[in-house]
C-alpha atoms as a PDB file:
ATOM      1  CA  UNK A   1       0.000   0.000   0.000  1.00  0.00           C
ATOM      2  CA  UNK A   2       2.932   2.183   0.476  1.00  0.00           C
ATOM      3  CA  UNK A   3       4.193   1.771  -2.620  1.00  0.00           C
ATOM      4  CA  UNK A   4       0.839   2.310  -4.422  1.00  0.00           C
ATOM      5  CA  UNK A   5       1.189   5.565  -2.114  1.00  0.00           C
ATOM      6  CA  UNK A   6       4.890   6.744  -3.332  1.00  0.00           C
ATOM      7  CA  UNK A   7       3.895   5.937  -6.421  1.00  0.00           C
ATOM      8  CA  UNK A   8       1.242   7.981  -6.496  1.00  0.00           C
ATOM      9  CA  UNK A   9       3.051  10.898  -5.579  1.00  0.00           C
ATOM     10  CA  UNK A  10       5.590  10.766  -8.221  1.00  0.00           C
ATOM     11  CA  UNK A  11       2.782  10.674 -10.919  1.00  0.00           C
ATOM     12  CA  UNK A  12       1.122  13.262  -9.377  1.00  0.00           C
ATOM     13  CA  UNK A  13       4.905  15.634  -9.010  1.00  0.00           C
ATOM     14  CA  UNK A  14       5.730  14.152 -12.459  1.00  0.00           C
ATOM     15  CA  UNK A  15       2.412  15.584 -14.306  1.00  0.00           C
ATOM     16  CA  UNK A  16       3.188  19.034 -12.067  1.00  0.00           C
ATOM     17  CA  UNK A  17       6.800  19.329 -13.519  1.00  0.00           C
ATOM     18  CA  UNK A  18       5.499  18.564 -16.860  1.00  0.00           C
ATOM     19  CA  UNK A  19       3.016  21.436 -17.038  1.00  0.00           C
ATOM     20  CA  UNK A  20       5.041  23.998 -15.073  1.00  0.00           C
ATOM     21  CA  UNK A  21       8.965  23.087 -15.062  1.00  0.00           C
ATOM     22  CA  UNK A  22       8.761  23.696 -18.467  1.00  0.00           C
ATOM     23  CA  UNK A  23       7.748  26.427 -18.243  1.00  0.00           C
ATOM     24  CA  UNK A  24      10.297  28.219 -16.019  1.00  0.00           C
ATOM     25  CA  UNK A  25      10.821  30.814 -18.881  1.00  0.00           C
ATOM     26  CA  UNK A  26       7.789  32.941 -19.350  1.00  0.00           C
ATOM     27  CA  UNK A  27       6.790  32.650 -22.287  1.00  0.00           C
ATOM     28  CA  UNK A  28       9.418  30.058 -23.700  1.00  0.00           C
ATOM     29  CA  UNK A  29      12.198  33.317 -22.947  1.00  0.00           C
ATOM     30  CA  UNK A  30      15.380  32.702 -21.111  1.00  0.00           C
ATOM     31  CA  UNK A  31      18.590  35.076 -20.843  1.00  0.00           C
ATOM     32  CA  UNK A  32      20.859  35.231 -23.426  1.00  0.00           C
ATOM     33  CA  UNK A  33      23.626  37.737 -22.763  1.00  0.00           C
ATOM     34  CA  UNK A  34      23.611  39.555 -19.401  1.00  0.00           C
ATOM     35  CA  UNK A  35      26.066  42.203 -18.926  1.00  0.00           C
ATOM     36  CA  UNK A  36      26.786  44.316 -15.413  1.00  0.00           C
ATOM     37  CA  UNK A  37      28.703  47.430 -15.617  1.00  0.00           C
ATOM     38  CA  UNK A  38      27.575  50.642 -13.943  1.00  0.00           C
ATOM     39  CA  UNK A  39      23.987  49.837 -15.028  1.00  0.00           C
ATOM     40  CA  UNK A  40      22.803  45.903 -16.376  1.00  0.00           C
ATOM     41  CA  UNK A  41      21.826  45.189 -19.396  1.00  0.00           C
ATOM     42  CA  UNK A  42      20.008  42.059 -20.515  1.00  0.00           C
ATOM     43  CA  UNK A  43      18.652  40.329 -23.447  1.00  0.00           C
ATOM     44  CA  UNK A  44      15.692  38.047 -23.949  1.00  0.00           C
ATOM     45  CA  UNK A  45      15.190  35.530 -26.174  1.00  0.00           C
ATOM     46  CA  UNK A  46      12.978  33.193 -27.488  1.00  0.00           C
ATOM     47  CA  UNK A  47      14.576  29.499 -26.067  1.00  0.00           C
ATOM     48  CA  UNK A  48      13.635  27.644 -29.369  1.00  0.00           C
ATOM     49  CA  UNK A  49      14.773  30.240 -31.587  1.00  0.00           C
ATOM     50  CA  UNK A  50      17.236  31.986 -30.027  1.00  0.00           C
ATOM     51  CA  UNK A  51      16.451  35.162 -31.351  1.00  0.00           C
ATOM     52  CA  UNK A  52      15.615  38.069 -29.658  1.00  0.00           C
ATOM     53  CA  UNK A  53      12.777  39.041 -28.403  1.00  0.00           C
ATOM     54  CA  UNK A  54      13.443  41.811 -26.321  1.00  0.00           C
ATOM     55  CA  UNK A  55      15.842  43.898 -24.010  1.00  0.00           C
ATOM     56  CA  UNK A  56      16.055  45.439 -20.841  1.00  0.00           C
ATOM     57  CA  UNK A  57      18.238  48.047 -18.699  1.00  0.00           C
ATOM     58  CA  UNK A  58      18.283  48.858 -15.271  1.00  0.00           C
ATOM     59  CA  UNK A  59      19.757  51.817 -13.937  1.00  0.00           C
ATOM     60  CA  UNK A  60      20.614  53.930 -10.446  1.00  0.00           C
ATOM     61  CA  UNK A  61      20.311  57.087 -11.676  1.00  0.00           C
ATOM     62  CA  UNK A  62      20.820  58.333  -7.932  1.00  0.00           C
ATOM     63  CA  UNK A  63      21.759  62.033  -8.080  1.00  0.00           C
ATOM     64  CA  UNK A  64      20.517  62.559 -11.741  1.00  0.00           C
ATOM     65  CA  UNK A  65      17.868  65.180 -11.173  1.00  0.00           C
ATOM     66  CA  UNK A  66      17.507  65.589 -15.011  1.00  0.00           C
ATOM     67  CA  UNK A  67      16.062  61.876 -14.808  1.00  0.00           C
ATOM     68  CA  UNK A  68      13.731  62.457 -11.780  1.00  0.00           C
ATOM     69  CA  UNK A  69      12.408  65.907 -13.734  1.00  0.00           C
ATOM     70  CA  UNK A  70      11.530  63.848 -16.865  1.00  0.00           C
ATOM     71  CA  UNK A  71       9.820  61.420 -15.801  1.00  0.00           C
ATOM     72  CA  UNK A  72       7.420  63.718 -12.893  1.00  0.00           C
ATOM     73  CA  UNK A  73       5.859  65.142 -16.367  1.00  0.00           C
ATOM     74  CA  UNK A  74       5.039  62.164 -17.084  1.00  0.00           C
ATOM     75  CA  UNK A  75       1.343  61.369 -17.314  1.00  0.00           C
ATOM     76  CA  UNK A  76       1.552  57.698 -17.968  1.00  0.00           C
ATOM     77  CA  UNK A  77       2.360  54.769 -15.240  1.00  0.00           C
ATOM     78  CA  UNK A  78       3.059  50.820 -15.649  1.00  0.00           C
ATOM     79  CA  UNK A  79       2.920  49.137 -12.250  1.00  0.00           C
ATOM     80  CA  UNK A  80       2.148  52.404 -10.405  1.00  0.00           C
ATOM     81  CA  UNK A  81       5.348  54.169 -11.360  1.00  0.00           C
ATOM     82  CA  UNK A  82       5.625  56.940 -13.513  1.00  0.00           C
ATOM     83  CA  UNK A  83       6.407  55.786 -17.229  1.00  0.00           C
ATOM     84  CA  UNK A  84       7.787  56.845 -20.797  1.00  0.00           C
ATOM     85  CA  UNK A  85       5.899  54.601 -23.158  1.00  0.00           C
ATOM     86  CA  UNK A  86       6.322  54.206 -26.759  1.00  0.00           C
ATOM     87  CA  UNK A  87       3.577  52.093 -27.905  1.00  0.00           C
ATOM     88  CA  UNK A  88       4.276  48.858 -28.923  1.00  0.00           C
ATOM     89  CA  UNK A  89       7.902  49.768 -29.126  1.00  0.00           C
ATOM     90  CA  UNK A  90       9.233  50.357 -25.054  1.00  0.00           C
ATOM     91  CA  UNK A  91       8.367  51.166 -21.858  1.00  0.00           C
ATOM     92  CA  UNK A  92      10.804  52.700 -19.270  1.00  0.00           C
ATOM     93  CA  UNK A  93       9.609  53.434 -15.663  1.00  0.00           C
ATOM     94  CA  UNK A  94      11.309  55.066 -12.580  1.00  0.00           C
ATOM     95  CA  UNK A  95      11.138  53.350  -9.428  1.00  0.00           C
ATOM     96  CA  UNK A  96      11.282  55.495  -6.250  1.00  0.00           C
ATOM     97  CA  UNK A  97      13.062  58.817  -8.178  1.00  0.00           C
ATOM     98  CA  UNK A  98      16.242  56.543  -8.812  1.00  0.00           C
ATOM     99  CA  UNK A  99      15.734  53.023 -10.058  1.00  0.00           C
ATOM    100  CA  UNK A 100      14.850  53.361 -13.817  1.00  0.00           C
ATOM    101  CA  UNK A 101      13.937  50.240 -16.225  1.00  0.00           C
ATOM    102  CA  UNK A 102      14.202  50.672 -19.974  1.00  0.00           C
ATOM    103  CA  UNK A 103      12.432  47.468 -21.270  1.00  0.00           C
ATOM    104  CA  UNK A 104      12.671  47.241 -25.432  1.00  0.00           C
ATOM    105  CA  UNK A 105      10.908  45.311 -27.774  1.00  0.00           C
ATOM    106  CA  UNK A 106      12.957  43.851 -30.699  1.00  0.00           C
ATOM    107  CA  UNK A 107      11.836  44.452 -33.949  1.00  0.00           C
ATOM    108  CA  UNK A 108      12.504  40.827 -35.120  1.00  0.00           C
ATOM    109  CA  UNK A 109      10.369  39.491 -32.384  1.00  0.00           C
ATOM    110  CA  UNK A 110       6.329  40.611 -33.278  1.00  0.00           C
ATOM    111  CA  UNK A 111       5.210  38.651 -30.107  1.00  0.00           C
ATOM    112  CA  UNK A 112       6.308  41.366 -27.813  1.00  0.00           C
ATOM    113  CA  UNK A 113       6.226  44.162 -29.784  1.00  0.00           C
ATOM    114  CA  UNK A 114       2.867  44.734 -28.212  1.00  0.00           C
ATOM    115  CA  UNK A 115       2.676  47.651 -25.122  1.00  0.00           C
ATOM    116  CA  UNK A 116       0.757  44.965 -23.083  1.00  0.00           C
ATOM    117  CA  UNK A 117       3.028  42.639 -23.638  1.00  0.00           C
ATOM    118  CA  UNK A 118       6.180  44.622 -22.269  1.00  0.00           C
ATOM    119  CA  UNK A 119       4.437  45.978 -19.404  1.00  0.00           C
ATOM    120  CA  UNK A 120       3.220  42.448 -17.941  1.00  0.00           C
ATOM    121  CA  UNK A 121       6.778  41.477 -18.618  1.00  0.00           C
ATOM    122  CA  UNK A 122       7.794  44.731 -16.693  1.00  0.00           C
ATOM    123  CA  UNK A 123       5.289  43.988 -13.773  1.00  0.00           C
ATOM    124  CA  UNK A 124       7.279  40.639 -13.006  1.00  0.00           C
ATOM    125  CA  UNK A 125      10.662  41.948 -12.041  1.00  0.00           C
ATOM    126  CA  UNK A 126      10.993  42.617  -8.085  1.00  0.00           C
ATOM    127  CA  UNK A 127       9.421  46.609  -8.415  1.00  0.00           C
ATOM    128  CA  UNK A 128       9.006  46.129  -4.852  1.00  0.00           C
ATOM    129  CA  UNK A 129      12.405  44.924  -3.970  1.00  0.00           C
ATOM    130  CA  UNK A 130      13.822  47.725  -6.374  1.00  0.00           C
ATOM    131  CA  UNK A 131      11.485  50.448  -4.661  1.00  0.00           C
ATOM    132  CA  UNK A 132      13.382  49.765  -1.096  1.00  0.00           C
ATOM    133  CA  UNK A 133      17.102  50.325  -2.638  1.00  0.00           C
ATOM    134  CA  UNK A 134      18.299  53.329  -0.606  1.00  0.00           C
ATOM    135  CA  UNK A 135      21.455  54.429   0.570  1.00  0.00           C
ATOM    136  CA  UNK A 136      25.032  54.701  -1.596  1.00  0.00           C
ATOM    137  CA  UNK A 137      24.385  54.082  -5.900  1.00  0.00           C
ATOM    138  CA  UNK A 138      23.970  50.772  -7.127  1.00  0.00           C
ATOM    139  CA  UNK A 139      26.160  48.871  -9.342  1.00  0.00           C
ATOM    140  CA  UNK A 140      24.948  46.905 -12.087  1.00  0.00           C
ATOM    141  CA  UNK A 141      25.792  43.574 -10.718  1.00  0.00           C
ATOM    142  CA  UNK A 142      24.081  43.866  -7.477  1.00  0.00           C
ATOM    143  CA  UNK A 143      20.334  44.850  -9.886  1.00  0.00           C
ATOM    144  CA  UNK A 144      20.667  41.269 -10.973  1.00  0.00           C
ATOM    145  CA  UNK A 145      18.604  39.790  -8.022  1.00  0.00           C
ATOM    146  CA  UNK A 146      15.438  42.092  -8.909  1.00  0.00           C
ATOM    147  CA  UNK A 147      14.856  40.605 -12.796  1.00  0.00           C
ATOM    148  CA  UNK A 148      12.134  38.223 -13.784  1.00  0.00           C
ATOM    149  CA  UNK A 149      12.972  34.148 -13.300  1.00  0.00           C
ATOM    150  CA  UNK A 150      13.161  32.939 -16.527  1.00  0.00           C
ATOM    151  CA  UNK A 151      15.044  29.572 -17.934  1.00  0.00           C
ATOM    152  CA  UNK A 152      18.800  29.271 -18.113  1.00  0.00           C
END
C-alpha cells in the first residue's frame, strides 16, 4: 500500500513538472547575454529560436535630477510608477526617483512588440524589492537579483 502511495506521488509531481517546469521561462524566454557594468543590461530571447525578443536596462540614476524631472511630467504609469511609453515599441519606468527600467521590444520578435506585452513582462521583475534600494548608488551587478525568473 505504500508503494501504491509513493507511487502515487511521483505521478502526481511528475504531471506538475510537466506542465510547469517547463515552463520556467515565461513565455518560452530565457537570458541570453547579461552584462553588469555601472547599469545591467540584458537580453531576452525566445529558447527555441534563439532570437531576440526583447531587451532590458536597469539603472541607479541616484543624483541625476535631469532623470527624476523627466519622468514627474510624465502622465503615464506601468505598475504604479511613472512611465515613458512608446507604444508597442518600449516602456521605461522610474522606481522610487532613482531606479529606472528601460524594457525594449525587438523588432525581429512581433510577439512582444505589443505595449501589453512589455508591461506584464515589466510587472514581473521585483518593483518592490527595487522600490526599497536606498542608501550609496547601485552597481549593475548587485540589480541582478530584482529581474524576472526565466530559464537558463
Amino acid at each position: 500500500m505504500k508503494r501504491m502511495a509513493v507511487y502515487g506521488i511521483a505521478v502526481v509531481l511528475m504531471a506538475a513538472c510537466a506542465a510547469g517546469c517547463g515552463k520556467g521561462s515565461y513565455g518560452g524566454l530565457k537570458y541570453g547575454d547579461i552584462v553588469p557594468g555601472d547599469w545591467l543590461q540584458a537580453n531576452v530571447v525566445d529558447a527555441k529560436t534563439m532570437k531576440r525578443a526583447m531587451w532590458f536596462q536597469i539603472f541607479d540614476q541616484k543624483g541625476d535630477d535631469s532623470i527624476v524631472s523627466y519622468y514627474k511630467k510624465s502622465s503615464e504609469t506601468v505598475a504604479g510608477y511613472p512611465a515613458n511609453v512608446n507604444k508597442d515599441k518600449w516602456i521605461w519606468i522610474l522606481i522610487n526617483n532613482r531606479i529606472e527600467i528601460r524594457l525594449l521590444a525587438d523588432d525581429e520578435h512581433p510577439d512582444f512588440q505589443k505595449t501589453e506585452k512589455l508591461a506584464e513582462f515589466l510587472k514581473r521583475f521585483d518593483l518592490t524589492g527595487l522600490s526599497k534600494i536606498d542608501g550609496a548608488k547601485v552597481q549593475g551587478s548587485a540589480l541582478r537579483k530584482y529581474m524576472p525568473k526565466l530559464g537558463s
